[in-house]
Protein backbone atom coordinates (compact mmCIF):
# COMPACT_ATOMS: atom_id res chain seq x y z
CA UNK A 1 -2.85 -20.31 13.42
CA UNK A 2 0.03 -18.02 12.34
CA UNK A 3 -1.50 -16.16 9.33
CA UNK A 4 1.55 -14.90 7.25
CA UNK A 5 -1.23 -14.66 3.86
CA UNK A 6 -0.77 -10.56 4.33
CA UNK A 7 -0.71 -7.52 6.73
CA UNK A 8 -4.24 -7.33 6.21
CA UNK A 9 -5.37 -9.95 8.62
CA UNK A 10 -4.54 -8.30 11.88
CA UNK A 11 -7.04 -7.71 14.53
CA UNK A 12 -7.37 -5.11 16.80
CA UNK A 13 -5.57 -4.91 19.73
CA UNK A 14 -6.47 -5.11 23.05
CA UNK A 15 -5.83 -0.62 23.35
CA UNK A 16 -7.15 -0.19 20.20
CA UNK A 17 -10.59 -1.89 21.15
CA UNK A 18 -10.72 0.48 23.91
CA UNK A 19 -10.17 3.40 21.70
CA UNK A 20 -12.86 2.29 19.48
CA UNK A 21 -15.34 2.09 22.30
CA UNK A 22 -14.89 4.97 23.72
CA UNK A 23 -14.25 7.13 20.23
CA UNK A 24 -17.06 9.97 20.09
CA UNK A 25 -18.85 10.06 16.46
CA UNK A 26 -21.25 11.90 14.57
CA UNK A 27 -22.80 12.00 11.39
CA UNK A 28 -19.82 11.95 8.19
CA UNK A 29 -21.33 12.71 5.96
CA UNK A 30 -22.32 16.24 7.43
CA UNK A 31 -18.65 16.17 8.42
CA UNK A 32 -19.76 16.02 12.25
CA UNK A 33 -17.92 13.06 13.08
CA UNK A 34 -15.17 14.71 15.64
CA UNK A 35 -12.84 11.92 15.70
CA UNK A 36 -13.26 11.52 11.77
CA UNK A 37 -12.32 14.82 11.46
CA UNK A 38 -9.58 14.47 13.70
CA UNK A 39 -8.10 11.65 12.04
CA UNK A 40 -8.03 13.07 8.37
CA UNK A 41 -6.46 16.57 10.21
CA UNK A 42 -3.61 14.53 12.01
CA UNK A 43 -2.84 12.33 9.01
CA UNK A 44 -2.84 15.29 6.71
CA UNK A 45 -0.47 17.51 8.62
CA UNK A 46 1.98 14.58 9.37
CA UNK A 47 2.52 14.08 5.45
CA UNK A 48 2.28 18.43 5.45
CA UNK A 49 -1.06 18.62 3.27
CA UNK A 50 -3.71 20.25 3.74
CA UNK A 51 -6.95 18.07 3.99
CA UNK A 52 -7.43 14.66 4.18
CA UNK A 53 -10.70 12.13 3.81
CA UNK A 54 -11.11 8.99 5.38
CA UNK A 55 -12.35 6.07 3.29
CA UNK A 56 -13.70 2.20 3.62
CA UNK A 57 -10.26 0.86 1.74
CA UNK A 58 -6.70 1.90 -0.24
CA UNK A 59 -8.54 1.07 -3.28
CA UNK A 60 -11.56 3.40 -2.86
CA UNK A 61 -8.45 6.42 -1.65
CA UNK A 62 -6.58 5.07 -5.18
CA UNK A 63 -9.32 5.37 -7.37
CA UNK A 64 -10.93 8.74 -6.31
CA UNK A 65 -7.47 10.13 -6.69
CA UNK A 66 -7.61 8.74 -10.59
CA UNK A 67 -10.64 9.81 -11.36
CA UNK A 68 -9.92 13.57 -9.67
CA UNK A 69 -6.89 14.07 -11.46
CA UNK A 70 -7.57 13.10 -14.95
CA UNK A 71 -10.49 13.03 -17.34
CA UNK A 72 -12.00 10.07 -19.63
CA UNK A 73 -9.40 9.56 -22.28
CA UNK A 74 -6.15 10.28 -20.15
CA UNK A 75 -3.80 8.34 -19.47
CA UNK A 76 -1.98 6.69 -16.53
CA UNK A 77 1.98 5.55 -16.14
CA UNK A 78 2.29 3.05 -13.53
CA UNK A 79 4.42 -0.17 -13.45
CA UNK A 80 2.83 -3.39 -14.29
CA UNK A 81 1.92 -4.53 -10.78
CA UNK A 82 0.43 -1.75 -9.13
CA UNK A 83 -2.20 -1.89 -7.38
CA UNK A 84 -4.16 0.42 -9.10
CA UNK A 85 -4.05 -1.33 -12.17
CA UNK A 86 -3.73 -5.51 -11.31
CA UNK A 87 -5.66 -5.99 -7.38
CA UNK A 88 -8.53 -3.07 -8.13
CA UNK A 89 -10.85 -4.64 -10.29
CA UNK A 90 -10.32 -2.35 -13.92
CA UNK A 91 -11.70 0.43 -11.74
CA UNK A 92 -8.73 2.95 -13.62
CA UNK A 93 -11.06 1.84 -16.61
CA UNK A 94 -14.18 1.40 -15.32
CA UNK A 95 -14.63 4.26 -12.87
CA UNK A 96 -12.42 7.14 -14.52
CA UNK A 97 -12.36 5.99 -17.71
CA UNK A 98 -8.38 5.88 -18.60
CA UNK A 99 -5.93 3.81 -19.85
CA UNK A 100 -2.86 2.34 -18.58
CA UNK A 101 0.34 2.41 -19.74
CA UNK A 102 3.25 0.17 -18.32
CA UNK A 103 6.84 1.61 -17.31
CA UNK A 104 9.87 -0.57 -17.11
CA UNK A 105 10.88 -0.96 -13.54
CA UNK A 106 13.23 -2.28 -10.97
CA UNK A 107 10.98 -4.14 -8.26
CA UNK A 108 8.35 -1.97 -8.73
CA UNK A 109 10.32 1.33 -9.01
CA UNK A 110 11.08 3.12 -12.68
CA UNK A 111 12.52 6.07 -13.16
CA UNK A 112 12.67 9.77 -14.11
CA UNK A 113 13.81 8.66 -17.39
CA UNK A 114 11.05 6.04 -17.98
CA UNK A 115 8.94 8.48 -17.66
CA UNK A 116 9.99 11.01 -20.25
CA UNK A 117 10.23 7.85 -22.54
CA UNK A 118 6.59 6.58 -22.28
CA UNK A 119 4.77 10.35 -22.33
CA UNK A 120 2.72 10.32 -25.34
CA UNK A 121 2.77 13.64 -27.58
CA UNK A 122 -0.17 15.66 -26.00
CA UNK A 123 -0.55 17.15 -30.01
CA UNK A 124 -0.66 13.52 -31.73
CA UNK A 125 -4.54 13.07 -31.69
CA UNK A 126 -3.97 9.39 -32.08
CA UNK A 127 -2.56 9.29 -28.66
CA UNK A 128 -4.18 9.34 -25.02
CA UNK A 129 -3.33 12.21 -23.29
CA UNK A 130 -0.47 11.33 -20.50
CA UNK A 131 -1.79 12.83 -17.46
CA UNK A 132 -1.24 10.99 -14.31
CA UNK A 133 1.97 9.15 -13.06
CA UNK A 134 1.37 6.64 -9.64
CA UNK A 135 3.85 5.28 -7.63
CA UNK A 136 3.55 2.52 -5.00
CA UNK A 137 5.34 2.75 -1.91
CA UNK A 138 6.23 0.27 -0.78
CA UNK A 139 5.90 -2.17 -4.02
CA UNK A 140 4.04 -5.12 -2.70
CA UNK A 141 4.54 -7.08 -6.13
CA UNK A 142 8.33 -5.66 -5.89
CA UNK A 143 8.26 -7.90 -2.66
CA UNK A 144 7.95 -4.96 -0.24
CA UNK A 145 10.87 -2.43 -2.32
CA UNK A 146 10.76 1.28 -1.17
CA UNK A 147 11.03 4.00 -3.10
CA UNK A 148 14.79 6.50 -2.95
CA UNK A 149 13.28 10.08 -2.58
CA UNK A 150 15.58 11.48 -4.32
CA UNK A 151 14.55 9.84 -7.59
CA UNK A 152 10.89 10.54 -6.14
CA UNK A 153 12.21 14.42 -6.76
CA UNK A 154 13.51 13.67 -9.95
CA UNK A 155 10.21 12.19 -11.48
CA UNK A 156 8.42 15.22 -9.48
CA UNK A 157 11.04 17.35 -11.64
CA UNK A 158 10.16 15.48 -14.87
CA UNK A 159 6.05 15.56 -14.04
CA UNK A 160 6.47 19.60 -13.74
CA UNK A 161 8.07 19.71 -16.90
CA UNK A 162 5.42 17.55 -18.91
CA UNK A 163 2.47 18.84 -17.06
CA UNK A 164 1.57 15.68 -15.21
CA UNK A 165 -0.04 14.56 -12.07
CA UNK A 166 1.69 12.87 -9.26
CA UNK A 167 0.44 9.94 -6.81
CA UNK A 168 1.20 8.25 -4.28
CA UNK A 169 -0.25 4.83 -3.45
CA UNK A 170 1.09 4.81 -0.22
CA UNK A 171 -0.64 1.26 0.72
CA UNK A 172 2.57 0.35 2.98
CA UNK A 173 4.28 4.10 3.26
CA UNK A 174 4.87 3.92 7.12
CA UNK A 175 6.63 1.10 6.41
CA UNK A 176 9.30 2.71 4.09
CA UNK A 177 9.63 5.49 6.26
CA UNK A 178 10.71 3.50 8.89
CA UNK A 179 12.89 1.42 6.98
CA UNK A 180 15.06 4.70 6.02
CA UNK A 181 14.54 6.66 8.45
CA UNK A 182 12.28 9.76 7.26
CA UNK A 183 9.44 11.55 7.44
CA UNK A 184 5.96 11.60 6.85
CA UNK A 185 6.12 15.16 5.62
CA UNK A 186 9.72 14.48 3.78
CA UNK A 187 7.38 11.84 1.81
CA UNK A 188 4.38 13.68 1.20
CA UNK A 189 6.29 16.66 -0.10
CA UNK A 190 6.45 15.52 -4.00
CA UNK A 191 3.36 14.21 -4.08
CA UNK A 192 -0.16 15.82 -5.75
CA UNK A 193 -1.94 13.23 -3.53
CA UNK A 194 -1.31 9.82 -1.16
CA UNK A 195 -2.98 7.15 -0.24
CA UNK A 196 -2.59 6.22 3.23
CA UNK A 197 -3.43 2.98 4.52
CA UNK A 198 -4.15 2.35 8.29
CA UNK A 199 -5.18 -1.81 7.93
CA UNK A 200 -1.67 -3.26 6.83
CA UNK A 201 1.01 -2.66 8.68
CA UNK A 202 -0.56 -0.31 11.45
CA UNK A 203 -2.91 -2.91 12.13
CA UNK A 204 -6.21 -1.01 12.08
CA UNK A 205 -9.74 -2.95 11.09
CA UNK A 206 -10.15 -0.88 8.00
CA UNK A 207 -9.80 1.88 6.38
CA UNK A 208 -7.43 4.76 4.15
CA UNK A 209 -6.84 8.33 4.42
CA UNK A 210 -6.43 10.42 1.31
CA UNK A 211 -4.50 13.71 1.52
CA UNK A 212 -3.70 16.42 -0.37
CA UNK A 213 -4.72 20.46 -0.93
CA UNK A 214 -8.07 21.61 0.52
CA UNK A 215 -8.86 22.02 -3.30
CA UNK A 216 -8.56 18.37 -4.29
CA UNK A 217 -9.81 16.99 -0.85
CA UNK A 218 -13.13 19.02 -1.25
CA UNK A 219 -13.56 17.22 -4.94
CA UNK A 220 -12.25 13.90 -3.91
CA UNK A 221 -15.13 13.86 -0.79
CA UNK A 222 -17.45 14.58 -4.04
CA UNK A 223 -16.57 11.35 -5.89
CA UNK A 224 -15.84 9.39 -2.57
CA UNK A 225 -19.54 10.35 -2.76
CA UNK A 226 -20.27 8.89 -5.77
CA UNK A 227 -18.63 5.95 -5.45
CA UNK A 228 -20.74 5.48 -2.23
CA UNK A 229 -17.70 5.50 0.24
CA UNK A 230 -20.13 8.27 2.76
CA UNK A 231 -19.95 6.58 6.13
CA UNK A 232 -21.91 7.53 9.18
CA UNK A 233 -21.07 6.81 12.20
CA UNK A 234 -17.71 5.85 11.76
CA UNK A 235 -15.95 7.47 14.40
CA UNK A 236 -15.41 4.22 15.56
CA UNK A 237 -13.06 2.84 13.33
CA UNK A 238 -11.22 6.50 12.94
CA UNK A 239 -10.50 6.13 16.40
CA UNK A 240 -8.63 2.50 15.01
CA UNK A 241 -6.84 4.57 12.72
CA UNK A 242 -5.57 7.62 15.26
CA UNK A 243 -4.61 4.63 17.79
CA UNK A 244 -2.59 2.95 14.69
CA UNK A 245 -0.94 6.31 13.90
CA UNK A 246 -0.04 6.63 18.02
CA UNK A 247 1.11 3.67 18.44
CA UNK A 248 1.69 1.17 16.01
CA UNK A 249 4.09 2.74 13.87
CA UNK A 250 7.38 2.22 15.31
CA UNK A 251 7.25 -1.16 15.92
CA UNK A 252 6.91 -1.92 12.35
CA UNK A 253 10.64 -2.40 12.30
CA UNK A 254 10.25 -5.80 14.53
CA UNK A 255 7.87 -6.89 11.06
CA UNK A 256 10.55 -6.15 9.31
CA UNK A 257 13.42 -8.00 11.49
CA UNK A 258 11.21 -10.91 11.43
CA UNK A 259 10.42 -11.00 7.68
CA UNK A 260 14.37 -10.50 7.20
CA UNK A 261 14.98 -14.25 9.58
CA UNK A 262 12.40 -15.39 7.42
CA UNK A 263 14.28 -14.47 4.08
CA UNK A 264 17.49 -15.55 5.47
CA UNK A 265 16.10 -19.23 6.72
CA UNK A 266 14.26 -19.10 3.08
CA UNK A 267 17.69 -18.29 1.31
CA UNK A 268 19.58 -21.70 2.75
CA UNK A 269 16.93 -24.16 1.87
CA UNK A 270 17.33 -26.49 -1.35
CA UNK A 271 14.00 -26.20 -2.73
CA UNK A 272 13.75 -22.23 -3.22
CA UNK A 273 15.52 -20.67 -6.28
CA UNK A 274 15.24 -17.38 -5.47
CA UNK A 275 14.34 -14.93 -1.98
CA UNK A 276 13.61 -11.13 -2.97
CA UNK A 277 15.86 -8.78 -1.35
CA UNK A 278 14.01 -8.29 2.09
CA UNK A 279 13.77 -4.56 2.48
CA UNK A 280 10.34 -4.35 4.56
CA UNK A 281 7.64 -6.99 6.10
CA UNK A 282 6.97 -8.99 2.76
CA UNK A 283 9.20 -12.09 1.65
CA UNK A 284 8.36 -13.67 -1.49
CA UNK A 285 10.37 -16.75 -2.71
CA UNK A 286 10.47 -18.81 -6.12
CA UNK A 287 10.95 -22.55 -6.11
CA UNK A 288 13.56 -24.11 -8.05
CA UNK A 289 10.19 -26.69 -9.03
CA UNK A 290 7.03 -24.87 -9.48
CA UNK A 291 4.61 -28.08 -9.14
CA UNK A 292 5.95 -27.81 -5.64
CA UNK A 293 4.63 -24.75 -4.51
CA UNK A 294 0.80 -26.31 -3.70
CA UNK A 295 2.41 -28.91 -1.60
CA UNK A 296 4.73 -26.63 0.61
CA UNK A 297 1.39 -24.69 1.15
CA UNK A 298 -0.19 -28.01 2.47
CA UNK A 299 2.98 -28.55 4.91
CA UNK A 300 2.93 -25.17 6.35
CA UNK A 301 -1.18 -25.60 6.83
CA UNK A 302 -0.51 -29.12 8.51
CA UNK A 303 1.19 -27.23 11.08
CA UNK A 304 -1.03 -23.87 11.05
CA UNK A 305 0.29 -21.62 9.44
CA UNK A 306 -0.67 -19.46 6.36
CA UNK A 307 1.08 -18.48 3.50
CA UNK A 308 0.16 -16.92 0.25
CA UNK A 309 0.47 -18.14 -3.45
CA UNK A 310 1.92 -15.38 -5.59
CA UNK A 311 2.82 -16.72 -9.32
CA UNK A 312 3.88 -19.78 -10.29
CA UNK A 313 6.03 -21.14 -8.13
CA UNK A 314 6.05 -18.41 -5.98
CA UNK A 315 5.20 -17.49 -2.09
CA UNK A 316 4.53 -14.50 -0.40
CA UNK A 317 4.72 -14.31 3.39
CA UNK A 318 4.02 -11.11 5.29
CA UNK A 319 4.88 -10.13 9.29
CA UNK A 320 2.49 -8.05 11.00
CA UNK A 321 1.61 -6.79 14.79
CA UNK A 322 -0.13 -10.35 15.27
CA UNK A 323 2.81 -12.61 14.32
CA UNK A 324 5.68 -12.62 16.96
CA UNK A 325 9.27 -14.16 17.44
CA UNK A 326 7.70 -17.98 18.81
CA UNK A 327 5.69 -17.61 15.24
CA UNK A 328 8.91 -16.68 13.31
CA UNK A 329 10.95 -19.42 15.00
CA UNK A 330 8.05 -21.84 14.16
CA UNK A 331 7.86 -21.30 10.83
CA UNK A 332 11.22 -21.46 9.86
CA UNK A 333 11.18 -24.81 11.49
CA UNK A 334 8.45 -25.72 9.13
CA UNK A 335 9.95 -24.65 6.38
CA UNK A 336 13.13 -26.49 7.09
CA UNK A 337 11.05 -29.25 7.88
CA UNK A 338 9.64 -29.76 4.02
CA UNK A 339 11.33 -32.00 1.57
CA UNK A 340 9.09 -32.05 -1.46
């Protein structure tokens, strides 16, 4: 079966098995788990913060980083399909007790300007305090877009200026800094806090880092707490995580070759309206007839493979560590293969 559905479904390699058997552990939650503790130290100082805390999932790391940075009342700028807000179950709501407030956006990515345009008056009683701004990087609604730093500077300018909060969901970051070619810490640099997943693209079982100041860290392992994300023994799948950092970030530019052949092969064929620009590991595609979409999902499962419904009419596919070129070339072939 060649699972294209998401990033998420990778298993652990052969290494990284090892790793995990061998990892030493202790007890988290006393913060006596060495290779815990290494892994939110190595992942901090590669994105140049100071602390870091390792946690079940992205949207456990996303919504502790809400709920530190604002207070019931506030509210938070984000595009319409972030993941904080659409794929995390009204926890922005539920668990910090905010409201949302959409930007206008290019693929996921708005602007300095969009910002200063949607900040609500902090003296206007009526209004919700504007207090947090969150950016995802890379967009996975956007179809895998990353983010130009230097406009990440200029909303960091705008942020300092109105007093606000800034946040990286960084679900797929090692996969925009290898796309253009930066840092870690060149990424981390405007950013209050990040969200760093290692089960996407790095191919880890499970598991996010989130890191910022020693400050913020010490109250985020307080609501991580709360929100009954203390762990045990988890050394285990740390050890996942440092093997991902070692060694599986670099070769997330064959993902994103592949998911470009894909796009291309996707481009040519009668049926599909529309490819996203390819700029990562995620291809989504729009069919010139919507009612189609259910049946070229039945095709590619006749011949094993996965794909992913994504709006009407629309597909997401995603490369990963566990889909390689004999996948690629068979899917294409699949998809040239369907004729409605």
């Amino acid at each position: 079966m060649i699972d294209l559905r998401s990033d998420t479904v990778t298993r652990p390699t052969a290494a990284m098995r090892a790793a995990m058997a061998a990892a030493e552990v202790g007890d988290d939650v006393f913060g006596e788990d060495p290779t815990v503790n290494l892994l939110e130290e190595r992942v901090a100082a590669l994105f140049g913060k100071e602390a870091g805390l390792f946690c079940p999932s992205g949207t456990m790391t996303n919504q502790i980083a809400v709920n530190i940075h604002t207070r019931p009342g506030d509210e938070v700028l984000c595009e319409e399909g972030a993941h904080i807000y659409r794929y995390e179950g009204g926890g922005v709501m539920a668990n910090s007790g905010c409201s949302v407030k959409f930007l206008t956006h290019d693929r996921g990515r708005f602007t300095a300007a969009a910002i200063r345009g949607a900040f609500s008056d902090p003296m206007n009683p009526h209004l919700a305090r504007t207090r947090l701004v969150n950016i995802e990087n890379t967009s996975n609604r956007g179809g895998g877009a990353f983010w130009d730093l230097e406009e990440v500077w200029r909303i960091r300018a705008v942020c300092d200026e109105l007093g606000l909060t800034l946040h990286m969901d960084g679900a797929r970051i090692f996969n925009a800094i290898v796309a253009t070619g930066t840092t870690a810490e060149a990424w981390g640099a405007p950013f209050e806090t990040i969200s760093i997943c290692l089960s996407k693209g790095l191919g880890a079982p499970v598991g996010s880092v989130l890191v910022g100041s020693k400050e913020r860290i010490h109250h985020a392992r307080r609501i991580r707490k709360r929100f009954g994300g203390g762990m045990r023994q988890v050394g285990i799948l740390a050890a996942a995580g440092l093997h991902a950092v070692d060694h599986h970030v670099e070769r997330l530019a064959v993902d994103h070759k592949h998911a470009r052949e894909l796009g291309a092969v996707l481009s040519r064929l009668p049926y599909v309206a529309q490819v996203v620009p390819v700029d990562t590991n995620i291809v989504v595609s729009t069919l010139h007839d919507p009612t189609e979409l259910d049946p070229l999902l039945t095709h590619l499962a006749s011949n094993d493979i996965r794909a992913m419904a994504f709006g009407p009419g629309m597909m997401r596919m995603v490369t990963h560590l566990d889909v390689d070129a004999a996948a690629i070339e068979r899917t294409c072939d699949a998809l040239a293969s369907f004729h409605g």
